[in-house]
N, C-alpha and C. Protein backbone atom coordinates (compact mmCIF):
# COMPACT_ATOMS: atom_id res chain seq x y z
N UNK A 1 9.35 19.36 3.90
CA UNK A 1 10.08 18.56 2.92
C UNK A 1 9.17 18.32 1.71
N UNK A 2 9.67 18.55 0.65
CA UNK A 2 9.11 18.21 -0.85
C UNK A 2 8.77 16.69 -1.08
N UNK A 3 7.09 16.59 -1.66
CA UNK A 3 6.76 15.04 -1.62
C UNK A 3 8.13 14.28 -2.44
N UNK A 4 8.62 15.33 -3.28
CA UNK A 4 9.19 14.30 -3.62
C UNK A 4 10.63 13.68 -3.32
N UNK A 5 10.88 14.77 -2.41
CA UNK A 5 12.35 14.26 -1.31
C UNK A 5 11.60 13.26 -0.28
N UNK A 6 10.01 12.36 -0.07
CA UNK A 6 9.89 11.74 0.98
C UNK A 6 9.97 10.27 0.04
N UNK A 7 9.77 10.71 -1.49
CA UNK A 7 9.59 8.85 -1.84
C UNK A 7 11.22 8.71 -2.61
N UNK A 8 11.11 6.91 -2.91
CA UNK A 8 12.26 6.49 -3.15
C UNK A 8 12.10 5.62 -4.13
N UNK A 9 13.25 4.92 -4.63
CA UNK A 9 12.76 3.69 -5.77
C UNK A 9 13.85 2.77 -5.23
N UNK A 10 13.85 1.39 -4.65
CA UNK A 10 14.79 0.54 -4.79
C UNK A 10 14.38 -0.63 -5.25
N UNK A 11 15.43 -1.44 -5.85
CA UNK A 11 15.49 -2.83 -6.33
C UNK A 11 15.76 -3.66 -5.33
N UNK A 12 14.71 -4.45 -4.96
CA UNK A 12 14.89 -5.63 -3.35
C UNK A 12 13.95 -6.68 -3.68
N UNK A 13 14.08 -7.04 -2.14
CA UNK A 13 12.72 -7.88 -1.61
C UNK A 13 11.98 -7.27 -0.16
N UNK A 14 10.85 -7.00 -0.76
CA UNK A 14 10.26 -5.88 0.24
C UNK A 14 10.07 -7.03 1.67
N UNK A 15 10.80 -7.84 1.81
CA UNK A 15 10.24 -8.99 3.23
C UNK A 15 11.45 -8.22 3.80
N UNK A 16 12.72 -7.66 3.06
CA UNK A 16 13.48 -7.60 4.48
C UNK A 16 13.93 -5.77 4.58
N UNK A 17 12.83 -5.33 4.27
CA UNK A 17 12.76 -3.69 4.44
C UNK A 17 12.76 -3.57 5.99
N UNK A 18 13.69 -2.52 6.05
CA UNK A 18 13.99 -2.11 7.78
C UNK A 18 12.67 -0.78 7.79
N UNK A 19 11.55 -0.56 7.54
CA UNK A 19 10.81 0.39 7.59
C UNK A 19 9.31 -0.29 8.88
N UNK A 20 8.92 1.12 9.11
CA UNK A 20 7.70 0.98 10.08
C UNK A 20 6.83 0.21 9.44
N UNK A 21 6.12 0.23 8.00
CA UNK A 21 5.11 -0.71 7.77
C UNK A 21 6.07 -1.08 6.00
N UNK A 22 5.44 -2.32 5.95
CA UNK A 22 5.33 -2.90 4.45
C UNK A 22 4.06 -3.21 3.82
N UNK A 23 4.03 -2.87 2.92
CA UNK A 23 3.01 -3.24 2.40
C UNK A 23 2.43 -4.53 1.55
N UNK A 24 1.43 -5.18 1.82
CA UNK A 24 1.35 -6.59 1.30
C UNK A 24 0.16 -6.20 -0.03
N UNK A 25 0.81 -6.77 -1.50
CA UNK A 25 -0.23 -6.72 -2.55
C UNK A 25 -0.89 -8.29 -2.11
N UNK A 26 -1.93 -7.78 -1.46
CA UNK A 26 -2.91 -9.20 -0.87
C UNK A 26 -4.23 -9.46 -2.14
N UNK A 27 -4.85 -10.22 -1.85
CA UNK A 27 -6.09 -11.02 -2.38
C UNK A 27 -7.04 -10.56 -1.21
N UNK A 28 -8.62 -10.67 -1.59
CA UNK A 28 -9.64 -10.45 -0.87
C UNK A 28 -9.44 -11.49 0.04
N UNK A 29 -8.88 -12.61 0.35
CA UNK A 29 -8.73 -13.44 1.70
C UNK A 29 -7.70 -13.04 2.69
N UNK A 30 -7.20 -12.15 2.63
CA UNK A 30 -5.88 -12.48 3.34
C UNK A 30 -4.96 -13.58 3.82
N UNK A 31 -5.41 -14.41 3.06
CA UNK A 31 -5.29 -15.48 3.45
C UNK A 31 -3.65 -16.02 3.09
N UNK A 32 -3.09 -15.25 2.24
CA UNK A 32 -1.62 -15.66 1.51
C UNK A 32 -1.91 -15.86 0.12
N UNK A 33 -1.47 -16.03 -0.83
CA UNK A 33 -1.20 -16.44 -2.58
C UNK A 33 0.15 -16.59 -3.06
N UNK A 34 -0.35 -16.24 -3.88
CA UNK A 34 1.47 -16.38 -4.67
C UNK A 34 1.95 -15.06 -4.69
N UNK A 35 3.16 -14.74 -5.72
CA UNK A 35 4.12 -13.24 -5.60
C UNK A 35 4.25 -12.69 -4.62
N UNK A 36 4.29 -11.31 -4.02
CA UNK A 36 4.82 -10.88 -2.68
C UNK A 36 4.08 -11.33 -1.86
N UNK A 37 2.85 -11.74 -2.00
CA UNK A 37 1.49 -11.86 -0.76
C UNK A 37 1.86 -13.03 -0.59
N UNK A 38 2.47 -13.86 -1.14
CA UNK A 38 3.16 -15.50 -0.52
C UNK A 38 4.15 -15.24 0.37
N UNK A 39 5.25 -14.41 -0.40
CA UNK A 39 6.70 -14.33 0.09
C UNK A 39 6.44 -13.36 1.43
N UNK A 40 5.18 -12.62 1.46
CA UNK A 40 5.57 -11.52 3.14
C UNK A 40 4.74 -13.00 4.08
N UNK A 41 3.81 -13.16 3.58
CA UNK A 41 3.31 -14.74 4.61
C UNK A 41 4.10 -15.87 5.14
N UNK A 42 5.00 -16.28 4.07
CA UNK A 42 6.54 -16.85 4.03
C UNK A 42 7.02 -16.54 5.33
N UNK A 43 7.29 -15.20 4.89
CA UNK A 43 8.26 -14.72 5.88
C UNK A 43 8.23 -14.23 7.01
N UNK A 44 6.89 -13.94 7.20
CA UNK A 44 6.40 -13.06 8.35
C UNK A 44 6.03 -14.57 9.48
N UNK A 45 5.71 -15.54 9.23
CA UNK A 45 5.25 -16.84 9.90
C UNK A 45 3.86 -16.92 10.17
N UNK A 46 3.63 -17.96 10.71
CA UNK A 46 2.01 -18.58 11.22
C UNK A 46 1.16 -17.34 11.81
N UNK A 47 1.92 -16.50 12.65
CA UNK A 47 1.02 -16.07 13.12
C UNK A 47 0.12 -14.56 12.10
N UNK A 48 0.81 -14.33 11.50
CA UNK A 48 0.43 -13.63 10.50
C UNK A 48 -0.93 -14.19 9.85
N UNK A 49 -0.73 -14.76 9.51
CA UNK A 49 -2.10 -15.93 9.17
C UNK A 49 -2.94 -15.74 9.95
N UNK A 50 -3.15 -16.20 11.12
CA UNK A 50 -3.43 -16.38 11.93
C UNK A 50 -4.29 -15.08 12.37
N UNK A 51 -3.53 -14.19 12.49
CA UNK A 51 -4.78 -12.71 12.77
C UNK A 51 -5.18 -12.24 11.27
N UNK A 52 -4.69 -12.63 10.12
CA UNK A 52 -5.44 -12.17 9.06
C UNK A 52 -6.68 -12.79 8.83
N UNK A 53 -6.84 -14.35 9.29
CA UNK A 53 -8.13 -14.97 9.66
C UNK A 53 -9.25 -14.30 10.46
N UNK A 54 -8.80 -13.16 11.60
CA UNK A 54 -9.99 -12.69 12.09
C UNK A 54 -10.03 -11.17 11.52
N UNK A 55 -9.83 -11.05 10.73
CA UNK A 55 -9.87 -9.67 9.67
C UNK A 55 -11.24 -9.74 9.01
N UNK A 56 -11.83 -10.83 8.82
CA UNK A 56 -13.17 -10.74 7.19
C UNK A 56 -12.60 -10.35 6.54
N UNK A 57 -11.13 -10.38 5.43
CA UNK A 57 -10.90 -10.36 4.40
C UNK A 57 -10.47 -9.21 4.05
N UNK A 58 -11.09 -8.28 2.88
CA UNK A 58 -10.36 -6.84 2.28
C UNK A 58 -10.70 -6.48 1.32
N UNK A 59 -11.66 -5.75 0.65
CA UNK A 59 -12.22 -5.21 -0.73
C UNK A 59 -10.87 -5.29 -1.43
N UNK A 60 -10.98 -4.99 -2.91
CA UNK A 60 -9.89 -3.58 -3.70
C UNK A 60 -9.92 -2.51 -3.37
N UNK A 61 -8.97 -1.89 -3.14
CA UNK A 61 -9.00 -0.76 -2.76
C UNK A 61 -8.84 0.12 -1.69
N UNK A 62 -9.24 -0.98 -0.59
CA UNK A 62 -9.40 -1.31 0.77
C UNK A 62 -8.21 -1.24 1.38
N UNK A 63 -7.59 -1.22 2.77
CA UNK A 63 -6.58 -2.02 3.67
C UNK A 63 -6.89 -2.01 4.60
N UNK A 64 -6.19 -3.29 5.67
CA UNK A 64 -6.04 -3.34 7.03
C UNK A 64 -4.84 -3.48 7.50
N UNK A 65 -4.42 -3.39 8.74
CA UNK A 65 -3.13 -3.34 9.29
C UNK A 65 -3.01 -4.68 9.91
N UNK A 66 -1.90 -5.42 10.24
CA UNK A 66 -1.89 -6.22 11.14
C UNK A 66 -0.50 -6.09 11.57
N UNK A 67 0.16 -6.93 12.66
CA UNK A 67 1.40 -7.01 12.83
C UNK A 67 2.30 -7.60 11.88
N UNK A 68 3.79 -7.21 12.36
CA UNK A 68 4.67 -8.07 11.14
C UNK A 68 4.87 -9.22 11.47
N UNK A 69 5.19 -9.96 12.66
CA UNK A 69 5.46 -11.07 13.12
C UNK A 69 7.46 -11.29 13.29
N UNK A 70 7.68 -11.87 11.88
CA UNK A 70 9.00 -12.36 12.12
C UNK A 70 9.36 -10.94 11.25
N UNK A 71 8.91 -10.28 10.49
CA UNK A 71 9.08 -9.27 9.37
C UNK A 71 10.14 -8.63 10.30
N UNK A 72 10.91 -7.86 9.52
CA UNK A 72 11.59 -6.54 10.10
C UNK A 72 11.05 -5.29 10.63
N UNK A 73 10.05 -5.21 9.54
CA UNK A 73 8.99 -3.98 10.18
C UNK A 73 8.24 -4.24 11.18
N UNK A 74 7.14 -2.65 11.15
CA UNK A 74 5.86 -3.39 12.78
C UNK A 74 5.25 -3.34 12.27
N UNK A 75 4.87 -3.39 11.12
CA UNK A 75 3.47 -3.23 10.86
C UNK A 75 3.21 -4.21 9.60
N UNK A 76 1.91 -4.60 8.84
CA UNK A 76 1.81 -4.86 7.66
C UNK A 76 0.40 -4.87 7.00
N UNK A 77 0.78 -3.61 6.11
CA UNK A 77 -0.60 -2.76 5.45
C UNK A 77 -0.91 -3.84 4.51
N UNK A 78 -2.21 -4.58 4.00
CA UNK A 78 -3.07 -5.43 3.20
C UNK A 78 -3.60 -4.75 2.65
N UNK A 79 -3.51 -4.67 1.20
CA UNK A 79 -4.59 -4.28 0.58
C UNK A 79 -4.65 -4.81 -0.83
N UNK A 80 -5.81 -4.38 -1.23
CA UNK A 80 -5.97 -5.77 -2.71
C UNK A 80 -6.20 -4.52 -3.75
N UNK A 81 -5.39 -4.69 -4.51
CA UNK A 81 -5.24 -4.20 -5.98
C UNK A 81 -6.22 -4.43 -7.04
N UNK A 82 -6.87 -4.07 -8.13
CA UNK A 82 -7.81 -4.48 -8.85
C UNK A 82 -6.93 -5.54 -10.15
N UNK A 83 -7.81 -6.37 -10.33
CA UNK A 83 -7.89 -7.53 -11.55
C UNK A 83 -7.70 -6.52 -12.63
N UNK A 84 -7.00 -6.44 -13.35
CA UNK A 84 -7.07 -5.08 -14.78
C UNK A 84 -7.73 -5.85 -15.72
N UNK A 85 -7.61 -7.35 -16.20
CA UNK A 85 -8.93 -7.82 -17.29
C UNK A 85 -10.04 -7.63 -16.87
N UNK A 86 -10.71 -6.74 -17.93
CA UNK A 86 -12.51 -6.95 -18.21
C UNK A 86 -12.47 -5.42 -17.22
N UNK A 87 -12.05 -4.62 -16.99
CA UNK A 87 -12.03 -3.57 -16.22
C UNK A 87 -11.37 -2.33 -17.56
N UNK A 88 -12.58 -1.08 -17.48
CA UNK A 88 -12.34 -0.32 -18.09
C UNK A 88 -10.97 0.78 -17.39
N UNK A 89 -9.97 0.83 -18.23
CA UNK A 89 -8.76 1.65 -17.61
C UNK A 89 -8.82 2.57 -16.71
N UNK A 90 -9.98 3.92 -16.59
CA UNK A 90 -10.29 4.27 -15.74
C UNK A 90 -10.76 4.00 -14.21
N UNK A 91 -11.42 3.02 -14.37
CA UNK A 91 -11.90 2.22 -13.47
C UNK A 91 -10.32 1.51 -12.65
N UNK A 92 -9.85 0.66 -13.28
CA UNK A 92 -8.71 0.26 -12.54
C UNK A 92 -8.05 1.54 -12.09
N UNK A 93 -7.55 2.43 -12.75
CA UNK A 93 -6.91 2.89 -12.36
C UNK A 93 -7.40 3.79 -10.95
N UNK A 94 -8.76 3.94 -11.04
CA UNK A 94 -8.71 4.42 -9.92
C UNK A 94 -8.75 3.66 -8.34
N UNK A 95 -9.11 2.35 -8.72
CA UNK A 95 -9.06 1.52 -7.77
C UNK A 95 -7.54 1.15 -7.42
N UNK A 96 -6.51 0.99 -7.88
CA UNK A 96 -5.65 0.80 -8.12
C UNK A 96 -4.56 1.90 -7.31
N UNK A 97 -5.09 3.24 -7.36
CA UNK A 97 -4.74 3.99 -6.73
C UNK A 97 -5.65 4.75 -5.60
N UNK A 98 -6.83 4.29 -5.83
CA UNK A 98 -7.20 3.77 -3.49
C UNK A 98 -6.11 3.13 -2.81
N UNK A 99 -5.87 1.97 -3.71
CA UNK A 99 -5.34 0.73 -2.24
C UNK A 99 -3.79 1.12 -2.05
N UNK A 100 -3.46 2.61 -2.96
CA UNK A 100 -2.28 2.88 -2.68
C UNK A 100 -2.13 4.13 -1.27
N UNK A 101 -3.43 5.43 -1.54
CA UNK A 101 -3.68 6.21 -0.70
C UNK A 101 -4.61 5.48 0.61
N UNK A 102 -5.13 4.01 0.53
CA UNK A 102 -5.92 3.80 1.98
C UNK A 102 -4.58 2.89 2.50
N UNK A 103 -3.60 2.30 1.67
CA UNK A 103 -2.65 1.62 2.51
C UNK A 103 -1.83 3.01 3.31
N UNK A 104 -1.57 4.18 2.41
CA UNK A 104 -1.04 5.01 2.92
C UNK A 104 -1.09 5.62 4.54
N UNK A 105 -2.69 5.53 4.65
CA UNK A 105 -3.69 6.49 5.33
C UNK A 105 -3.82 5.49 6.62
N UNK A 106 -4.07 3.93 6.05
CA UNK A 106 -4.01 3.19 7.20
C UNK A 106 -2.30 3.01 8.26
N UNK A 107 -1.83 2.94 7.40
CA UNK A 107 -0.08 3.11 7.85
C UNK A 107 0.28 4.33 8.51
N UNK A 108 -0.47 5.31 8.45
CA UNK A 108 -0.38 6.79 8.67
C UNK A 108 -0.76 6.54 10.39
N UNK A 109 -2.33 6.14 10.35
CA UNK A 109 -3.21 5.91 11.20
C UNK A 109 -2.25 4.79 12.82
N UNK A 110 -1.63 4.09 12.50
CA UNK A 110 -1.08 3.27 13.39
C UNK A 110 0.14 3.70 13.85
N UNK A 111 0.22 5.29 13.26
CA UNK A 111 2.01 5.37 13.62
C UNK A 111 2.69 5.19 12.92
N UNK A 112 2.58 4.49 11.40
CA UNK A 112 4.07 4.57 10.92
C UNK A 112 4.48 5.82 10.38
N UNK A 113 5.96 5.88 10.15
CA UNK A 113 6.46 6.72 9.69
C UNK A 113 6.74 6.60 8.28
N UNK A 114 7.28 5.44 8.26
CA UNK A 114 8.10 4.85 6.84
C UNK A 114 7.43 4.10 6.21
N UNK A 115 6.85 3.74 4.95
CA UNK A 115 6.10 2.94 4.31
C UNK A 115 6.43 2.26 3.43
N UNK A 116 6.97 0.87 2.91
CA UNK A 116 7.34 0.06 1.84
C UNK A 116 6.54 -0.63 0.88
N UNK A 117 6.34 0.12 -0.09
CA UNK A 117 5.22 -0.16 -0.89
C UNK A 117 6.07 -1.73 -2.23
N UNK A 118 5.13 -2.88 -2.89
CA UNK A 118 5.40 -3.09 -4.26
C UNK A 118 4.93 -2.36 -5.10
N UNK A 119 5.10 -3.69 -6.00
CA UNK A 119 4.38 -2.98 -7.02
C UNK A 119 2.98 -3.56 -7.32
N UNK A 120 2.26 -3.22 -6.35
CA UNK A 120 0.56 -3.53 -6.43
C UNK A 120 0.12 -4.34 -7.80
N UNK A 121 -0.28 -5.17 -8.15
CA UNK A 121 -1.44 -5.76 -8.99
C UNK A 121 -0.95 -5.91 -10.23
N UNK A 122 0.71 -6.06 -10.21
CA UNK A 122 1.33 -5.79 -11.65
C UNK A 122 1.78 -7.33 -12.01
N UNK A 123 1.60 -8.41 -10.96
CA UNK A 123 1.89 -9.64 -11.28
C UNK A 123 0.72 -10.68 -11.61
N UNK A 124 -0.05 -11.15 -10.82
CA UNK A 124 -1.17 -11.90 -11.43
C UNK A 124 -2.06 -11.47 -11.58
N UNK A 125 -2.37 -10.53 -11.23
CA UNK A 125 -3.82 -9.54 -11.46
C UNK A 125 -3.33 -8.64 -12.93
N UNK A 126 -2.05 -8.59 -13.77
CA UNK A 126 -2.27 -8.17 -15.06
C UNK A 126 -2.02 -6.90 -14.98
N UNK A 127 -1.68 -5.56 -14.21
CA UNK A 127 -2.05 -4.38 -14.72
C UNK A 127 -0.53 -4.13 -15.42
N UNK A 128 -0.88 -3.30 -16.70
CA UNK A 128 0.50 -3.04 -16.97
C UNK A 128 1.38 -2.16 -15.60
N UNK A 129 2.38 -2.88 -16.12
CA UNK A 129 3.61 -2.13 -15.41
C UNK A 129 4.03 -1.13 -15.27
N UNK A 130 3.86 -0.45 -16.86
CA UNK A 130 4.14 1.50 -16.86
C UNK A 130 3.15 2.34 -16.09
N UNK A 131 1.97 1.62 -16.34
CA UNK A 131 0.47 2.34 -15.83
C UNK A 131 0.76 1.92 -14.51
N UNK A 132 0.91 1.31 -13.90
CA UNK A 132 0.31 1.16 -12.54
C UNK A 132 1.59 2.12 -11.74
N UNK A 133 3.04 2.02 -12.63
CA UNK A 133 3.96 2.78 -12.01
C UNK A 133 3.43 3.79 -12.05
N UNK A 134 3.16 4.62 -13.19
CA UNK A 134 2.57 5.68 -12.97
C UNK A 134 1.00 6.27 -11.70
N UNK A 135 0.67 5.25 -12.02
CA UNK A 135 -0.58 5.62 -11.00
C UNK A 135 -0.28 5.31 -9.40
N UNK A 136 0.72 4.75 -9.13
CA UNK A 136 1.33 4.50 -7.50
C UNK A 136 1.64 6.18 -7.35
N UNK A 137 3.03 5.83 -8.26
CA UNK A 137 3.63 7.65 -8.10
C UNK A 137 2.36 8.57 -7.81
N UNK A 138 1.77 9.13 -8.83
CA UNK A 138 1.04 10.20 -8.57
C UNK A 138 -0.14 9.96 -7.48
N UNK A 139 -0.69 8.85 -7.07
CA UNK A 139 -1.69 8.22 -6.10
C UNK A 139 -0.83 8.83 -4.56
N UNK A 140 0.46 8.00 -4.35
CA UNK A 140 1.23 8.51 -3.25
C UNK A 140 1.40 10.19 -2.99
N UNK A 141 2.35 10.77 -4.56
CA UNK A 141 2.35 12.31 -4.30
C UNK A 141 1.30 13.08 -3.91
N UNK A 142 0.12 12.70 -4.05
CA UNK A 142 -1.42 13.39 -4.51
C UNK A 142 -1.18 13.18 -2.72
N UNK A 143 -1.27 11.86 -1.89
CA UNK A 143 -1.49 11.77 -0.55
C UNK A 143 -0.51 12.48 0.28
N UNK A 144 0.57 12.40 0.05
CA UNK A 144 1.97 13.09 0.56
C UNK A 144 1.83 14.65 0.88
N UNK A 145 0.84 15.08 -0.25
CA UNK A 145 0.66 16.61 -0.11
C UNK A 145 -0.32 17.25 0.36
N UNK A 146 -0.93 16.29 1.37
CA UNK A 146 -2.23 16.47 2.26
C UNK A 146 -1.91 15.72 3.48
N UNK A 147 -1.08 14.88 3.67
CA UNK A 147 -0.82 14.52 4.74
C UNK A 147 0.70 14.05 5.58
N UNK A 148 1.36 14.57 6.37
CA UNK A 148 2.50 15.16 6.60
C UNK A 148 3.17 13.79 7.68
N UNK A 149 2.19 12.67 7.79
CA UNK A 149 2.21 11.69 9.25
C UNK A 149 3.57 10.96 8.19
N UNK A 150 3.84 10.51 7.38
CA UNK A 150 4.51 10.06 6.54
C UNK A 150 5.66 10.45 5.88
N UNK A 151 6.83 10.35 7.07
CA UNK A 151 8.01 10.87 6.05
C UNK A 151 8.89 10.05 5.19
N UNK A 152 8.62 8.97 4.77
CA UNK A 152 9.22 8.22 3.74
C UNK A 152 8.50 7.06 3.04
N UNK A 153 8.46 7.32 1.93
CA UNK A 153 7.76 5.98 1.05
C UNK A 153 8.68 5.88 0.40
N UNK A 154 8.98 4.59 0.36
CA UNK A 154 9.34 3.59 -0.59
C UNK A 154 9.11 2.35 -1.58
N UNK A 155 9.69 2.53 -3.07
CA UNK A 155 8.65 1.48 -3.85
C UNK A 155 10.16 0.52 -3.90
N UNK A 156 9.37 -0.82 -3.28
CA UNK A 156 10.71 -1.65 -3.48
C UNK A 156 9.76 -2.79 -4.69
N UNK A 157 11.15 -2.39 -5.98
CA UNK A 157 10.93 -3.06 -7.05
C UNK A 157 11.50 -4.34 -7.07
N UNK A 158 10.65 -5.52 -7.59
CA UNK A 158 11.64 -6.93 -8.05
C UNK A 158 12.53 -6.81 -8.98
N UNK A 159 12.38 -5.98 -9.88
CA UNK A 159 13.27 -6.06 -11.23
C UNK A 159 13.73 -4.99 -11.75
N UNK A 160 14.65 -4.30 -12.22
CA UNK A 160 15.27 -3.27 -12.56
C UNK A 160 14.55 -2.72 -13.61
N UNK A 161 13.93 -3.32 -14.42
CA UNK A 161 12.59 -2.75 -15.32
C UNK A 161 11.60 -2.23 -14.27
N UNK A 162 11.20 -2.64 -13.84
CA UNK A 162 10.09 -2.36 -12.37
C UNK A 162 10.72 -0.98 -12.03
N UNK A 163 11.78 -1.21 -11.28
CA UNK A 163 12.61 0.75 -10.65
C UNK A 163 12.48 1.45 -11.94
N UNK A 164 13.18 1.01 -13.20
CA UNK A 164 13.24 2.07 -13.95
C UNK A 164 11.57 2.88 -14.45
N UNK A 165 11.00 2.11 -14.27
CA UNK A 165 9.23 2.34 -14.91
C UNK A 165 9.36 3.51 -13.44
N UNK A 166 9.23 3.29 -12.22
CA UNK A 166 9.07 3.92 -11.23
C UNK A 166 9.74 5.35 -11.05
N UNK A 167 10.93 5.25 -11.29
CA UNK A 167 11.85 6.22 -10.94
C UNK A 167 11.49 6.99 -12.57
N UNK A 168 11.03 6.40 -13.97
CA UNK A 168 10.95 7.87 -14.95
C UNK A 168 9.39 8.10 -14.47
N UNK A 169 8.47 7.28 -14.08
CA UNK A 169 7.14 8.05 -13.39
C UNK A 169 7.03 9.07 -12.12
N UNK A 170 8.46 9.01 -11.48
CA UNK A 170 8.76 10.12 -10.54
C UNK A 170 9.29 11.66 -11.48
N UNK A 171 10.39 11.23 -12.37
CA UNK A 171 10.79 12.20 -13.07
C UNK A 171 9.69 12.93 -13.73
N UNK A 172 8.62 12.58 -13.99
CA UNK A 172 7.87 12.90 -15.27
C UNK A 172 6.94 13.64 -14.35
N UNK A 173 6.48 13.44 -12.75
CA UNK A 173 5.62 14.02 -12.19
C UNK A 173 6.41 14.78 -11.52
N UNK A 174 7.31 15.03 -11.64
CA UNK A 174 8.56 16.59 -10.87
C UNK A 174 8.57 17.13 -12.03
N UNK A 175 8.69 16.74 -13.11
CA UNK A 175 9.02 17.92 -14.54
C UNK A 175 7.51 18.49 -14.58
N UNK A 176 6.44 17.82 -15.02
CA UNK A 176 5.12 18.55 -13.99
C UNK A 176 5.06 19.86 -13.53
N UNK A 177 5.18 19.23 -12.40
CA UNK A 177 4.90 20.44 -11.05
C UNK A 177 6.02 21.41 -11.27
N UNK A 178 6.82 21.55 -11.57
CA UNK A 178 8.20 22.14 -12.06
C UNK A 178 7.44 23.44 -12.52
């Protein structure tokens, strides 16, 4: 199957994705914050917390797995996105697109099949929105085409600006390879 028949773009809330893992845009504590890393803690309950406490935390770039708890999914990939102020573009961007191929790789690693990605580091950590869409897309395709454990990613967007940034950064990397 063509990487790009395995990814998707929807407009949701990635807490109630029916997929094998979700992915949490976390902070170096795991500890919970605000934007999705509140709302999957929210939702997932105490115990989520609870084993992210015996984790030691999570670089940028980084992930760990833990369970979902109350989540829909089984799984839930952590990983911390880079701060984009005071960070040269290159630099983010490549960090930015680690924590997209090690959430991948760790999700890969536990069995999942299906993967529910946000939109990583685009809310309080600052990165623009077009850029980081773009750098998920091609970060994921780049992994997709080396590793086969993964037959569906999905980017579940908050806002219909969010999908549309996503879905023309898919178009633009199929006209590409084309």
């Amino acid at each position: 199957m063509a990487v790009f028949d395995r990814m998707e773009v929807v407009e949701g809330d990635i807490t109630t994705e029916t997929v094998d893992a979700i992915v949490n845009a976390a902070n170096e504590t795991l500890m919970g914050g605000g934007g999705v890393d509140g709302a999957i803690h929210r939702a997932a309950g105490p115990g989520l917390r609870e084993e992210c406490e015996t984790l030691g935390g999570c670089l940028p770039g980084q992930a760990k797995v833990t369970g979902a708890y109350d989540l829909a999914a089984r799984w839930v990939v952590h990983t911390v996105g880079p701060v984009y102020e005071g960070l040269p573009p290159d630099d983010a961007d490549k960090l930015l697109g680690a924590a997209y191929v090690n959430a991948l790789r760790a999700a890969a690693e536990v069995g999942a099949r299906s993967v529910a990605f946000p939109a990583i580091s685009t809310g309080a950590y600052g990165f623009p929105t077009d850029q980081a869409a773009r750098v998920a897309i091609l970060s994921v395709a780049r992994a997709l085409e080396t590793d086969d454990r993964i037959e569906t990613v999905r980017f579940v967007c908050f806002s219909e600006d969010q999908a549309r940034l996503h879905r023309a950064a898919i178009a633009a990397l199929r006209q590409l390879s084309a």
